[in-house]
N, C-alpha and C. Protein backbone atom coordinates (compact mmCIF):
# COMPACT_ATOMS: atom_id res chain seq x y z
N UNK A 1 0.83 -1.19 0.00
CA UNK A 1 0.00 0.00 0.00
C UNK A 1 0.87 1.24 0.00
N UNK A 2 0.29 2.26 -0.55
CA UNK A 2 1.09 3.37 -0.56
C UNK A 2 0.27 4.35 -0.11
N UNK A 3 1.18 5.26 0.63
CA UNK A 3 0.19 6.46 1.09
C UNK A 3 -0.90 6.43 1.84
N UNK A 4 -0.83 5.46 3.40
CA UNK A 4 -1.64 5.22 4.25
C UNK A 4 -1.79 6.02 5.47
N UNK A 5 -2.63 6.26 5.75
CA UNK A 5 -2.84 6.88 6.82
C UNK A 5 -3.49 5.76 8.10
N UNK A 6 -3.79 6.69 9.33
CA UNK A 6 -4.38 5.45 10.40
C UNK A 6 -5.71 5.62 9.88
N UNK A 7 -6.25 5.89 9.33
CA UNK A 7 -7.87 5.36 9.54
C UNK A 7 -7.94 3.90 7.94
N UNK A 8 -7.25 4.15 7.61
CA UNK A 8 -6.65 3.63 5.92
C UNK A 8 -6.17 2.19 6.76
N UNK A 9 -5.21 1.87 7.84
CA UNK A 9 -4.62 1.09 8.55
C UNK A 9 -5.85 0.55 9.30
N UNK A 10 -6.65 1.10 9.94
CA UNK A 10 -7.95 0.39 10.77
C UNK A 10 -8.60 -0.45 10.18
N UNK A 11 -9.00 0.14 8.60
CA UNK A 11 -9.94 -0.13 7.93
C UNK A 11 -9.02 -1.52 7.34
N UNK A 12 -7.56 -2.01 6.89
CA UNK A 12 -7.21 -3.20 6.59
C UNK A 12 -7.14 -3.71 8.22
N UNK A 13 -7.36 -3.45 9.27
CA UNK A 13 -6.98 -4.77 9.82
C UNK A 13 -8.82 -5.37 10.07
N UNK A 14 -9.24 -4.59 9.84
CA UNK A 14 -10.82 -4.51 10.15
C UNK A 14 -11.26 -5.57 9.01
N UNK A 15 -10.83 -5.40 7.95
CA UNK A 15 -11.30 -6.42 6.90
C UNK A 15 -10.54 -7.78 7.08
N UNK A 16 -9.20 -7.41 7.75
CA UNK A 16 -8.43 -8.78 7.79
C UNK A 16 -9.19 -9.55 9.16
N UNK A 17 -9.50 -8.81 10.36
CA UNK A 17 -10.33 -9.52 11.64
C UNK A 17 -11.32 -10.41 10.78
N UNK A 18 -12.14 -9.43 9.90
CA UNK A 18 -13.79 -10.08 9.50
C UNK A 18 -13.30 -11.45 8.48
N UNK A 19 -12.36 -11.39 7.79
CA UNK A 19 -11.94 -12.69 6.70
C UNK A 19 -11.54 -13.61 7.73
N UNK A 20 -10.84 -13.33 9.08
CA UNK A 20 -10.32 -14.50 10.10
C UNK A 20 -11.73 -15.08 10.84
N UNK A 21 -12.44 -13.96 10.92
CA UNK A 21 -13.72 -14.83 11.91
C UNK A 21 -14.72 -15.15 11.01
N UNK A 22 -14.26 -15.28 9.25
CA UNK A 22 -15.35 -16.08 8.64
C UNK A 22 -16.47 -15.11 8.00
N UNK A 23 -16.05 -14.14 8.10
CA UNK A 23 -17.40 -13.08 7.80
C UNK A 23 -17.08 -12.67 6.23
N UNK A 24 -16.60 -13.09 5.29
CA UNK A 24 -16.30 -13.27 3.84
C UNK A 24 -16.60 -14.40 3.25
N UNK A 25 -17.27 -15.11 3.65
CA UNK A 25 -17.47 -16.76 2.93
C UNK A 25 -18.98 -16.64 3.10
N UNK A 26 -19.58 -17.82 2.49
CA UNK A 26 -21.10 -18.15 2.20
C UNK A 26 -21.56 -18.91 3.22
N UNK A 27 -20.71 -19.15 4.29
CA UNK A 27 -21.13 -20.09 5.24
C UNK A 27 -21.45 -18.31 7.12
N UNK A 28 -21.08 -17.24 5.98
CA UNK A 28 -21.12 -16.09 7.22
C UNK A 28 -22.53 -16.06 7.70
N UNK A 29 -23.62 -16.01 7.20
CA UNK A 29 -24.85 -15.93 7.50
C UNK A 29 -25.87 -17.05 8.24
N UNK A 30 -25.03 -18.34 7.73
CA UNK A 30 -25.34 -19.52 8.81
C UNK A 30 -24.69 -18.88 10.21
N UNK A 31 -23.65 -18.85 10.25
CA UNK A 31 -23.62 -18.44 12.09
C UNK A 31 -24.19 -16.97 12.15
N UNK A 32 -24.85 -16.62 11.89
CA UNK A 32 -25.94 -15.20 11.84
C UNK A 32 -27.09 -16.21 12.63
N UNK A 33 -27.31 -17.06 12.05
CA UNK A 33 -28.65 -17.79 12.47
C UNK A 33 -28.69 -18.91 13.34
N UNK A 34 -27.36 -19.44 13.64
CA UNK A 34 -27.08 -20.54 14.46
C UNK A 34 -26.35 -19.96 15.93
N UNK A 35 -26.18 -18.98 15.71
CA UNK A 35 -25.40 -18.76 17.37
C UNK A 35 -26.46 -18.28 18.25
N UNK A 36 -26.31 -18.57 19.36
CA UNK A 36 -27.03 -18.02 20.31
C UNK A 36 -27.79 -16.72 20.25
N UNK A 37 -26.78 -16.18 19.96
CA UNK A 37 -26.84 -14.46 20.30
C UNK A 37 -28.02 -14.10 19.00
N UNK A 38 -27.60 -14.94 17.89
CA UNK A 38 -28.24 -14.51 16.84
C UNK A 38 -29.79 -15.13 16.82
N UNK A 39 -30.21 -16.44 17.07
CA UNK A 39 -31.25 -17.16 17.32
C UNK A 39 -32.02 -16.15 18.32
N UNK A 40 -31.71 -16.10 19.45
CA UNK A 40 -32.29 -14.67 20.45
C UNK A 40 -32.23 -13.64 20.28
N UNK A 41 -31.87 -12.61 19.05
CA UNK A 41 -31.83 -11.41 18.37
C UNK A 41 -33.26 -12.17 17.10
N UNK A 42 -33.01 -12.89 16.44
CA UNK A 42 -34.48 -12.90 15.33
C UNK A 42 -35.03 -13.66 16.42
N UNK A 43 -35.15 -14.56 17.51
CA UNK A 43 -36.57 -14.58 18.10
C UNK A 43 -37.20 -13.44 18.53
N UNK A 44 -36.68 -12.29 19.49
CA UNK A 44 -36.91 -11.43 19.65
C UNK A 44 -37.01 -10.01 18.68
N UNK A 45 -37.01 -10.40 17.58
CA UNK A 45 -37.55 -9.70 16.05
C UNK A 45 -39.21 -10.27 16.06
N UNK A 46 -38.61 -11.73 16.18
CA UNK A 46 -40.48 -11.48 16.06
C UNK A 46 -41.37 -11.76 17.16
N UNK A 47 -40.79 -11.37 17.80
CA UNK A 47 -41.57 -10.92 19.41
C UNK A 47 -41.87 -9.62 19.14
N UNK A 48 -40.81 -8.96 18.30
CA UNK A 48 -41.63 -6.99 19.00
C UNK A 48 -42.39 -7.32 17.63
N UNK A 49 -42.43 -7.67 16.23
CA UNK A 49 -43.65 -7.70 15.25
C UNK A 49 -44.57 -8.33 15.96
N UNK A 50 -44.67 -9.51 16.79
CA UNK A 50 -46.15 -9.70 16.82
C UNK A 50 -46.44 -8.42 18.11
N UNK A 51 -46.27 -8.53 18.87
CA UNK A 51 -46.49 -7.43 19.92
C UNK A 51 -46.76 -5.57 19.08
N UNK A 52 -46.19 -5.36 18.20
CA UNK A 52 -46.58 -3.92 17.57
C UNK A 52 -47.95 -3.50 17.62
N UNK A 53 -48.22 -2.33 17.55
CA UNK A 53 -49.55 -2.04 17.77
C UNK A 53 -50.16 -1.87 15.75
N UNK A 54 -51.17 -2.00 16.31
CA UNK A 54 -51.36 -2.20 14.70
C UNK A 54 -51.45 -0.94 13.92
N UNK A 55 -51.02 -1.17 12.76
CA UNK A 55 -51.14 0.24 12.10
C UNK A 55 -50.15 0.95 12.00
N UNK A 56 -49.08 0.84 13.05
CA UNK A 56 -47.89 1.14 12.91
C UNK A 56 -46.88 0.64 12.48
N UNK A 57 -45.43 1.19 11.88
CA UNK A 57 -44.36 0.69 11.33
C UNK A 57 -43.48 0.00 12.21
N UNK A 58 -42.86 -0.84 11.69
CA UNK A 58 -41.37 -1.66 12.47
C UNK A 58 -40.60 -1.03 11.86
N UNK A 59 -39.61 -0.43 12.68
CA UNK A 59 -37.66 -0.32 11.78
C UNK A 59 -36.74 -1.14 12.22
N UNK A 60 -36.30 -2.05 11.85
CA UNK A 60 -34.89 -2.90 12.15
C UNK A 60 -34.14 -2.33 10.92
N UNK A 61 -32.74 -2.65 11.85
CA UNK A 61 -31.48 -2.02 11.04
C UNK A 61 -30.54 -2.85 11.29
N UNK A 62 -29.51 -2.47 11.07
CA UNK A 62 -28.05 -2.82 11.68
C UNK A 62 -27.06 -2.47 11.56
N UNK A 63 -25.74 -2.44 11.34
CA UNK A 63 -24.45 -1.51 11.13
C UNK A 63 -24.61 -0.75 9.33
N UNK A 64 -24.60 -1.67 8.57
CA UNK A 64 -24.58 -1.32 7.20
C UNK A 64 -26.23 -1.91 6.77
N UNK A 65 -27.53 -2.46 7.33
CA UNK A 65 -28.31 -2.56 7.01
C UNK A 65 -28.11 -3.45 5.82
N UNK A 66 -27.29 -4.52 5.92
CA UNK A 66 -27.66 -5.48 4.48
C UNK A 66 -27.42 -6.84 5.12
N UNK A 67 -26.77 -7.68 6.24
CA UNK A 67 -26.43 -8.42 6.34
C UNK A 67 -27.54 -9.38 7.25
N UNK A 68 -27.37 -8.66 8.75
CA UNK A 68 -28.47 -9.43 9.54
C UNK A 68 -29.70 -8.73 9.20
N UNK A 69 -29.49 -7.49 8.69
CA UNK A 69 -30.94 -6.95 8.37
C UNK A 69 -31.60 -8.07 7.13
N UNK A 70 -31.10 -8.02 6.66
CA UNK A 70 -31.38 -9.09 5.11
C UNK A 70 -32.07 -10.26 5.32
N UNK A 71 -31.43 -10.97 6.52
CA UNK A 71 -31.44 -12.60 7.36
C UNK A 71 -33.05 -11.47 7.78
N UNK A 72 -32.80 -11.35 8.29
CA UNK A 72 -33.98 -10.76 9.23
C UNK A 72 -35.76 -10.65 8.13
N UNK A 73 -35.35 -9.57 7.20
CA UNK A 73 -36.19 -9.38 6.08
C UNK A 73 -36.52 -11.32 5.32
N UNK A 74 -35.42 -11.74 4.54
CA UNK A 74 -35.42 -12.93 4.28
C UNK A 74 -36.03 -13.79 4.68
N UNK A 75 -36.04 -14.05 6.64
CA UNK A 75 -36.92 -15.14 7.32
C UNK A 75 -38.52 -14.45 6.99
N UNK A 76 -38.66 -13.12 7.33
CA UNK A 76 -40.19 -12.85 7.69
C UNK A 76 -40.53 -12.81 6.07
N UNK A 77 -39.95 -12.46 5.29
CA UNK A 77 -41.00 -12.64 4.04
C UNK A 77 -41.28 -14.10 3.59
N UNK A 78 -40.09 -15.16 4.05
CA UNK A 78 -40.47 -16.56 3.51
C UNK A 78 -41.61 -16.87 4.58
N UNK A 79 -41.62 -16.08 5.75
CA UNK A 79 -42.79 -16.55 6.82
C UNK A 79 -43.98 -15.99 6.26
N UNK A 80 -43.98 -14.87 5.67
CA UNK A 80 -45.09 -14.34 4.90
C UNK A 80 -46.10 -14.76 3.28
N UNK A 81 -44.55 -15.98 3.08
CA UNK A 81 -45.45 -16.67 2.04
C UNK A 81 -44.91 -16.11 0.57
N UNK A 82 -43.72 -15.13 0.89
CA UNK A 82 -43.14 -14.34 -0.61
C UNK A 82 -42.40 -15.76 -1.20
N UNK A 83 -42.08 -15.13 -2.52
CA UNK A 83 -41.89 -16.64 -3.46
C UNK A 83 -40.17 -15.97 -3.08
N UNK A 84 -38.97 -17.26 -2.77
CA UNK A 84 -38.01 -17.39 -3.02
C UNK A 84 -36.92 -16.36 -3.63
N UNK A 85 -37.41 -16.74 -4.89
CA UNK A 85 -37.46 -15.54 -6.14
C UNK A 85 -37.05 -14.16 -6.21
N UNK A 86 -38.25 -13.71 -5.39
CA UNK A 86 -38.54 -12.02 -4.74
C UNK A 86 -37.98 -11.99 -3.88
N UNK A 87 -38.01 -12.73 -2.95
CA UNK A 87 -36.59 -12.54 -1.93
C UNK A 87 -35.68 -12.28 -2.24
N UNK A 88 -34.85 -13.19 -3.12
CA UNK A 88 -33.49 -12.95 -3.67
C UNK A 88 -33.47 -11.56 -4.46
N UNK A 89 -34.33 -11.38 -5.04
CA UNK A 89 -34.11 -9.62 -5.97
C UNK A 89 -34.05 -8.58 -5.18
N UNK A 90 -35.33 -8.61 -4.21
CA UNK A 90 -35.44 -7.92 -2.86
C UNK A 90 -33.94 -7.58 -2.53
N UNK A 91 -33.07 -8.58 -1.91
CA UNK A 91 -32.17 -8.78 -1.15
C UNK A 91 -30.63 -8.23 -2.03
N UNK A 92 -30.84 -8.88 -3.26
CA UNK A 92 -30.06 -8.35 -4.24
C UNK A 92 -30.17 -6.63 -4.71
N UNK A 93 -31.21 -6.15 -4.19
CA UNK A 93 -31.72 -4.66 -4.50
C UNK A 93 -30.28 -3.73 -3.94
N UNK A 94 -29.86 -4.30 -2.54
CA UNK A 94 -28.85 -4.01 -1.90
C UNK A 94 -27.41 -3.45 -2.93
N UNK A 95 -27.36 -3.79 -3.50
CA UNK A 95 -26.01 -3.52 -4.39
C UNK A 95 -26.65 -1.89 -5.13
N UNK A 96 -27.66 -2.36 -5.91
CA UNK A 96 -28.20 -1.09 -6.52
C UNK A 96 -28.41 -0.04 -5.75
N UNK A 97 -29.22 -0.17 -4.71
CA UNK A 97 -29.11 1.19 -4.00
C UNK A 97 -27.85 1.58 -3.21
N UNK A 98 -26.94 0.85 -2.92
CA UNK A 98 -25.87 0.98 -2.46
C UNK A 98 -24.70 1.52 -3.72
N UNK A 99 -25.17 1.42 -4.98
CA UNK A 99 -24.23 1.78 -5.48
C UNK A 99 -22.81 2.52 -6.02
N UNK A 100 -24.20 4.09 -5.55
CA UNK A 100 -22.76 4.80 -4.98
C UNK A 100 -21.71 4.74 -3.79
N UNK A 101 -21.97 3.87 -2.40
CA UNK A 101 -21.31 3.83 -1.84
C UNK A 101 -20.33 2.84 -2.38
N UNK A 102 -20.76 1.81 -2.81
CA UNK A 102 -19.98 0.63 -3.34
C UNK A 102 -18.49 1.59 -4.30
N UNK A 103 -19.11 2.27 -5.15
CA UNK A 103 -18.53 3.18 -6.25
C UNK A 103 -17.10 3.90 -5.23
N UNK A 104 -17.24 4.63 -4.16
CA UNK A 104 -16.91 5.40 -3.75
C UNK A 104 -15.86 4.90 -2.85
N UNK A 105 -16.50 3.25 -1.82
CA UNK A 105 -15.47 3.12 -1.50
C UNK A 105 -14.47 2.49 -2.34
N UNK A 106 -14.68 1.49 -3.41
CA UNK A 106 -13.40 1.41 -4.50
C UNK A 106 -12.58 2.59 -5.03
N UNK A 107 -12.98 4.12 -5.38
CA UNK A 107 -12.71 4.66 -5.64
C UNK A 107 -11.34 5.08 -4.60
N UNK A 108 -11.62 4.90 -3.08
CA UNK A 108 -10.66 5.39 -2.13
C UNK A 108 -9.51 4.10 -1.78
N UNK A 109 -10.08 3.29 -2.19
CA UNK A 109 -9.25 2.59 -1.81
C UNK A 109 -7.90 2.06 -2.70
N UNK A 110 -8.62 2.11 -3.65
CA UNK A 110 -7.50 1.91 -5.15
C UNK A 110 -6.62 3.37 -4.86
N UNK A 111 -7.27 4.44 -4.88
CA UNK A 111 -6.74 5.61 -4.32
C UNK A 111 -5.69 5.89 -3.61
N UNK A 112 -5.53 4.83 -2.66
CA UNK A 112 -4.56 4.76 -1.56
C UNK A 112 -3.76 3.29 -2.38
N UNK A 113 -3.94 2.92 -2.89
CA UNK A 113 -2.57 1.91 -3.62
C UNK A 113 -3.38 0.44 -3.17
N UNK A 114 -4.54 0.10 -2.66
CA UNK A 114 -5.00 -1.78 -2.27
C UNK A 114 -5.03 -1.69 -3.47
N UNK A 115 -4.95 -3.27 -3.30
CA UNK A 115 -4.77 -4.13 -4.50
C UNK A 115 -6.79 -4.93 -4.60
N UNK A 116 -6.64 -4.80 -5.62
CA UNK A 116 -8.22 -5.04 -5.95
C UNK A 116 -8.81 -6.23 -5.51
N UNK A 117 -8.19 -7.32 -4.80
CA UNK A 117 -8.32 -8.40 -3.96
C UNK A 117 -8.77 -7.68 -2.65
N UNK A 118 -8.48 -7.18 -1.59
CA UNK A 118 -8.88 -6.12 -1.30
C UNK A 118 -9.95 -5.38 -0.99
N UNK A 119 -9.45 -4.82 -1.86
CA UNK A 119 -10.41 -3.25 -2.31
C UNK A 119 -12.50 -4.96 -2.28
N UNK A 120 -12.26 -5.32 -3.08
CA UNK A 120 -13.37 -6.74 -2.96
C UNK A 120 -14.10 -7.05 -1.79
N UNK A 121 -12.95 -7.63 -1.25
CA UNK A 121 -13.34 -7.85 0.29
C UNK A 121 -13.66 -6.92 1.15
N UNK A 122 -13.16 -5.47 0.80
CA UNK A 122 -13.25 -4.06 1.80
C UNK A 122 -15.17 -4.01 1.11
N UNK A 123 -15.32 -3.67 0.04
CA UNK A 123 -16.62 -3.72 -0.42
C UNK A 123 -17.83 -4.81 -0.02
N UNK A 124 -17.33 -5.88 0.26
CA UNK A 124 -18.43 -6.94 0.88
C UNK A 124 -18.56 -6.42 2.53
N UNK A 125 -17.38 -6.27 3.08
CA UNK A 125 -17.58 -5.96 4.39
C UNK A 125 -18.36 -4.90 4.69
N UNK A 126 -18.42 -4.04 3.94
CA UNK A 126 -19.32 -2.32 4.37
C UNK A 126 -20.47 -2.09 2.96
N UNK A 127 -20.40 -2.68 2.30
CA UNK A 127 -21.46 -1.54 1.56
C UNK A 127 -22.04 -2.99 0.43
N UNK A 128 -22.07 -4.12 0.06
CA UNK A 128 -21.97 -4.94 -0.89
C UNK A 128 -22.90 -6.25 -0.07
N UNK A 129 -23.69 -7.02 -0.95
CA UNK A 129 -24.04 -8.09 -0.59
C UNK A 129 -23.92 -9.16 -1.66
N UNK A 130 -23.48 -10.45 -1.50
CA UNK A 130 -23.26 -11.25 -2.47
C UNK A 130 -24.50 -12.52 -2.12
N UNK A 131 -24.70 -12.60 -3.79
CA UNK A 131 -25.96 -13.50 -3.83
C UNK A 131 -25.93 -14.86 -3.24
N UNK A 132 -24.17 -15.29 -3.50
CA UNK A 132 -24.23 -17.28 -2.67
C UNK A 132 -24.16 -16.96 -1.48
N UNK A 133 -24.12 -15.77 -0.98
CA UNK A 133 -24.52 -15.99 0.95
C UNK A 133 -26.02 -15.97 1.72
N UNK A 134 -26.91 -15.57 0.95
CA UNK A 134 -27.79 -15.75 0.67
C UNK A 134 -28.64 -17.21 0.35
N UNK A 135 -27.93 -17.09 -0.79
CA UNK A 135 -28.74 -19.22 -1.34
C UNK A 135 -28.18 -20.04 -0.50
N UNK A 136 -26.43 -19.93 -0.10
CA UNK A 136 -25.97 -20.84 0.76
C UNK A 136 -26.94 -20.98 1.94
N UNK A 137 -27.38 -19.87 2.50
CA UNK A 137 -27.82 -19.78 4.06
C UNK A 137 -29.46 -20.82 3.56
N UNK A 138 -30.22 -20.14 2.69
CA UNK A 138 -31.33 -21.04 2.37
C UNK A 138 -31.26 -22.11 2.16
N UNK A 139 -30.45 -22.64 1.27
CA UNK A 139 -29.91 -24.10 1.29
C UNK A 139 -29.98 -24.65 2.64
N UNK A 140 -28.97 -24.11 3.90
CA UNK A 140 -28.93 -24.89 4.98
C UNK A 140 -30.28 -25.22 5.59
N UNK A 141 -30.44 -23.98 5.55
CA UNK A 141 -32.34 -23.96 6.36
C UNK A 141 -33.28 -25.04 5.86
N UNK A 142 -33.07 -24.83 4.63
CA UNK A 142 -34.00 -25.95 3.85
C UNK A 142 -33.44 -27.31 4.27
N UNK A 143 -32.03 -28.11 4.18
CA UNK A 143 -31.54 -29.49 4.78
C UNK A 143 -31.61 -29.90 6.28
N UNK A 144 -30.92 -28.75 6.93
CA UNK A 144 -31.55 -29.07 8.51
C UNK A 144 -32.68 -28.71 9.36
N UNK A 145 -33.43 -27.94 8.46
CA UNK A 145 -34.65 -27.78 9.23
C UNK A 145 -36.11 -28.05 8.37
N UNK A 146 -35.22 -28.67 7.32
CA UNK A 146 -36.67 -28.90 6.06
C UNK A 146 -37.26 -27.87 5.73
N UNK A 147 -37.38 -26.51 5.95
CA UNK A 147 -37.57 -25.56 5.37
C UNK A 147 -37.47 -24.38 6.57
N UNK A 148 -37.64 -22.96 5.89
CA UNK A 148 -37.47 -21.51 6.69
C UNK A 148 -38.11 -21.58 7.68
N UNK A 149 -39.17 -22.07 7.19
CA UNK A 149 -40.20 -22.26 8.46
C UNK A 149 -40.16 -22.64 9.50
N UNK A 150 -39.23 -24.24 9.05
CA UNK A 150 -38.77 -25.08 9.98
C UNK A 150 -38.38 -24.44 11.06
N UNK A 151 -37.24 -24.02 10.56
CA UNK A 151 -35.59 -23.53 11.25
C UNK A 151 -36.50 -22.16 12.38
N UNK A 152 -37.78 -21.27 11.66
CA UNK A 152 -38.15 -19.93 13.14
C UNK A 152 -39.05 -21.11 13.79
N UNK A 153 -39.84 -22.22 13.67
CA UNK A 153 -40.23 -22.86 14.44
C UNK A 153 -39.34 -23.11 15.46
N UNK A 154 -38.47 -24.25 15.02
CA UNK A 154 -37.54 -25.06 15.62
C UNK A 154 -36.31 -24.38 16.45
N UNK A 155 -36.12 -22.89 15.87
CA UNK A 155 -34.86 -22.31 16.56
C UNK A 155 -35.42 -20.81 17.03
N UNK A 156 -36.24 -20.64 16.39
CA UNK A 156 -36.52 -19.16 16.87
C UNK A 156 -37.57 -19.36 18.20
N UNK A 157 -38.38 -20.46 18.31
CA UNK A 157 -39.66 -20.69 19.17
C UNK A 157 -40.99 -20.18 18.54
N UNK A 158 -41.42 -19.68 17.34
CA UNK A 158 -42.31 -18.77 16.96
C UNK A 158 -43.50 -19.99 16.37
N UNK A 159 -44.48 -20.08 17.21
CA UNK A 159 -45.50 -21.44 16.95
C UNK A 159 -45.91 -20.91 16.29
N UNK A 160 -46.69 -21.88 15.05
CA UNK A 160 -47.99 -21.98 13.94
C UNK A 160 -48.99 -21.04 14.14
N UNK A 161 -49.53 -20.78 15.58
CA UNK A 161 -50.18 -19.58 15.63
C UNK A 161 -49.63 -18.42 15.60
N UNK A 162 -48.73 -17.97 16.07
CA UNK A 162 -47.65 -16.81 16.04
C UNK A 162 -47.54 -16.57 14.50
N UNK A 163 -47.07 -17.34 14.03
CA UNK A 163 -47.10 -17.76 12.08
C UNK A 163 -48.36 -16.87 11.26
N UNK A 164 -49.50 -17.60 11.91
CA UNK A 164 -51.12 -17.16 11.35
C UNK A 164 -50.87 -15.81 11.94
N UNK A 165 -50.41 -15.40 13.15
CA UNK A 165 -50.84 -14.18 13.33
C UNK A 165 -50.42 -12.75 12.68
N UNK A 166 -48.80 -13.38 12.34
CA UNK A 166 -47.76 -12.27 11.77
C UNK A 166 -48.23 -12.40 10.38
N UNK A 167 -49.41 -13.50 9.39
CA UNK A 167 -49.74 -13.34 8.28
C UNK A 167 -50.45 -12.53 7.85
N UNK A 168 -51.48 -12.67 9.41
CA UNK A 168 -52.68 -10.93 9.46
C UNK A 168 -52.49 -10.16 9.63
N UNK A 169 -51.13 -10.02 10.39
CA UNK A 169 -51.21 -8.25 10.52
C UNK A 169 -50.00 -7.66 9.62
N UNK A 170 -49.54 -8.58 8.93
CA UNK A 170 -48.43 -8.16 7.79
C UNK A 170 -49.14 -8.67 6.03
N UNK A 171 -50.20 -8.81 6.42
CA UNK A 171 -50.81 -8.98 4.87
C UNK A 171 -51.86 -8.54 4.60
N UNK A 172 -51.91 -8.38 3.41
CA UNK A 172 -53.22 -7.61 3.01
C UNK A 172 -54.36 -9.20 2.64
């Protein structure tokens, strides 16, 4: 690299932490949904939807709004009955509206001398979502829990009625 500064230095060890703990591969979003922390973060997603008062909006977010927010969006629309399909475009929308950031941070980073291996991985970590982390994660859901459904039954706690209920007050 040439011409680094410390925030330039944060930002590579920051991408090098997230590639060591796995957060660059297609298998990142399975432990989104299998760890503790994460299973009790989306059960308690759809604890405050069914609990909302009606008529009013939900906002979930998260650091960059594409990753667990996505997982998050992803489970409740397959709970809602959206086709697969629309999910994935939905979810894929992420790049497009992100575009200029995507644009901007390549722009700084090539800027400063990374090498476009890199500059890749700096873009998935903050502003980018890739489509096999996504299918990978559905894939799993679908083998060990026989389907999406399965897996907020079976791991989230959210019973068949809970199911019917988040269909009425999230559908027309």
């Amino acid at each position: 690299m040439a011409d680094t500064d410390i925030n330039d230095l944060d930002l590579i060890q920051l991408v090098e932490l997230c590639e060591q703990m796995g957060m660059l591969d297609d298998n990142m979003y399975i432990g989104f949904l299998t760890s503790d922390s994460g299973k009790k973060a989306y059960s308690q997603f759809f604890r405050i939807l069914l609990g909302a008062e009606p008529d009013r909006a939900v906002l979930w977010h998260c650091t960059s709004g594409k990753d667990r927010t996505g997982l998050a969006a992803m489970l409740l629309l397959s709970l809602l009955g959206v086709e697969e399909s629309v999910i994935m475009e939905d979810y894929m929308l992420t790049n497009e509206y992100n575009a200029p950031r995507i644009e901007g941070t390549k722009k700084h980073l090539r800027a400063k001398g990374c090498e476009e291996v890199f500059v890749e991985k700096a873009v998935l970590v903050f502003d980018a979502v890739d489509r096999h982390f996504m299918e990978n994660t559905i894939a799993f859901l679908k083998e060990k829990y026989g389907s999406i459904l399965g897996y907020i039954r079976s791991e989230l706690n959210i019973s068949a009625g809970d199911m019917e209920l988040l269909k009425e007050k999230y559908t027309d």
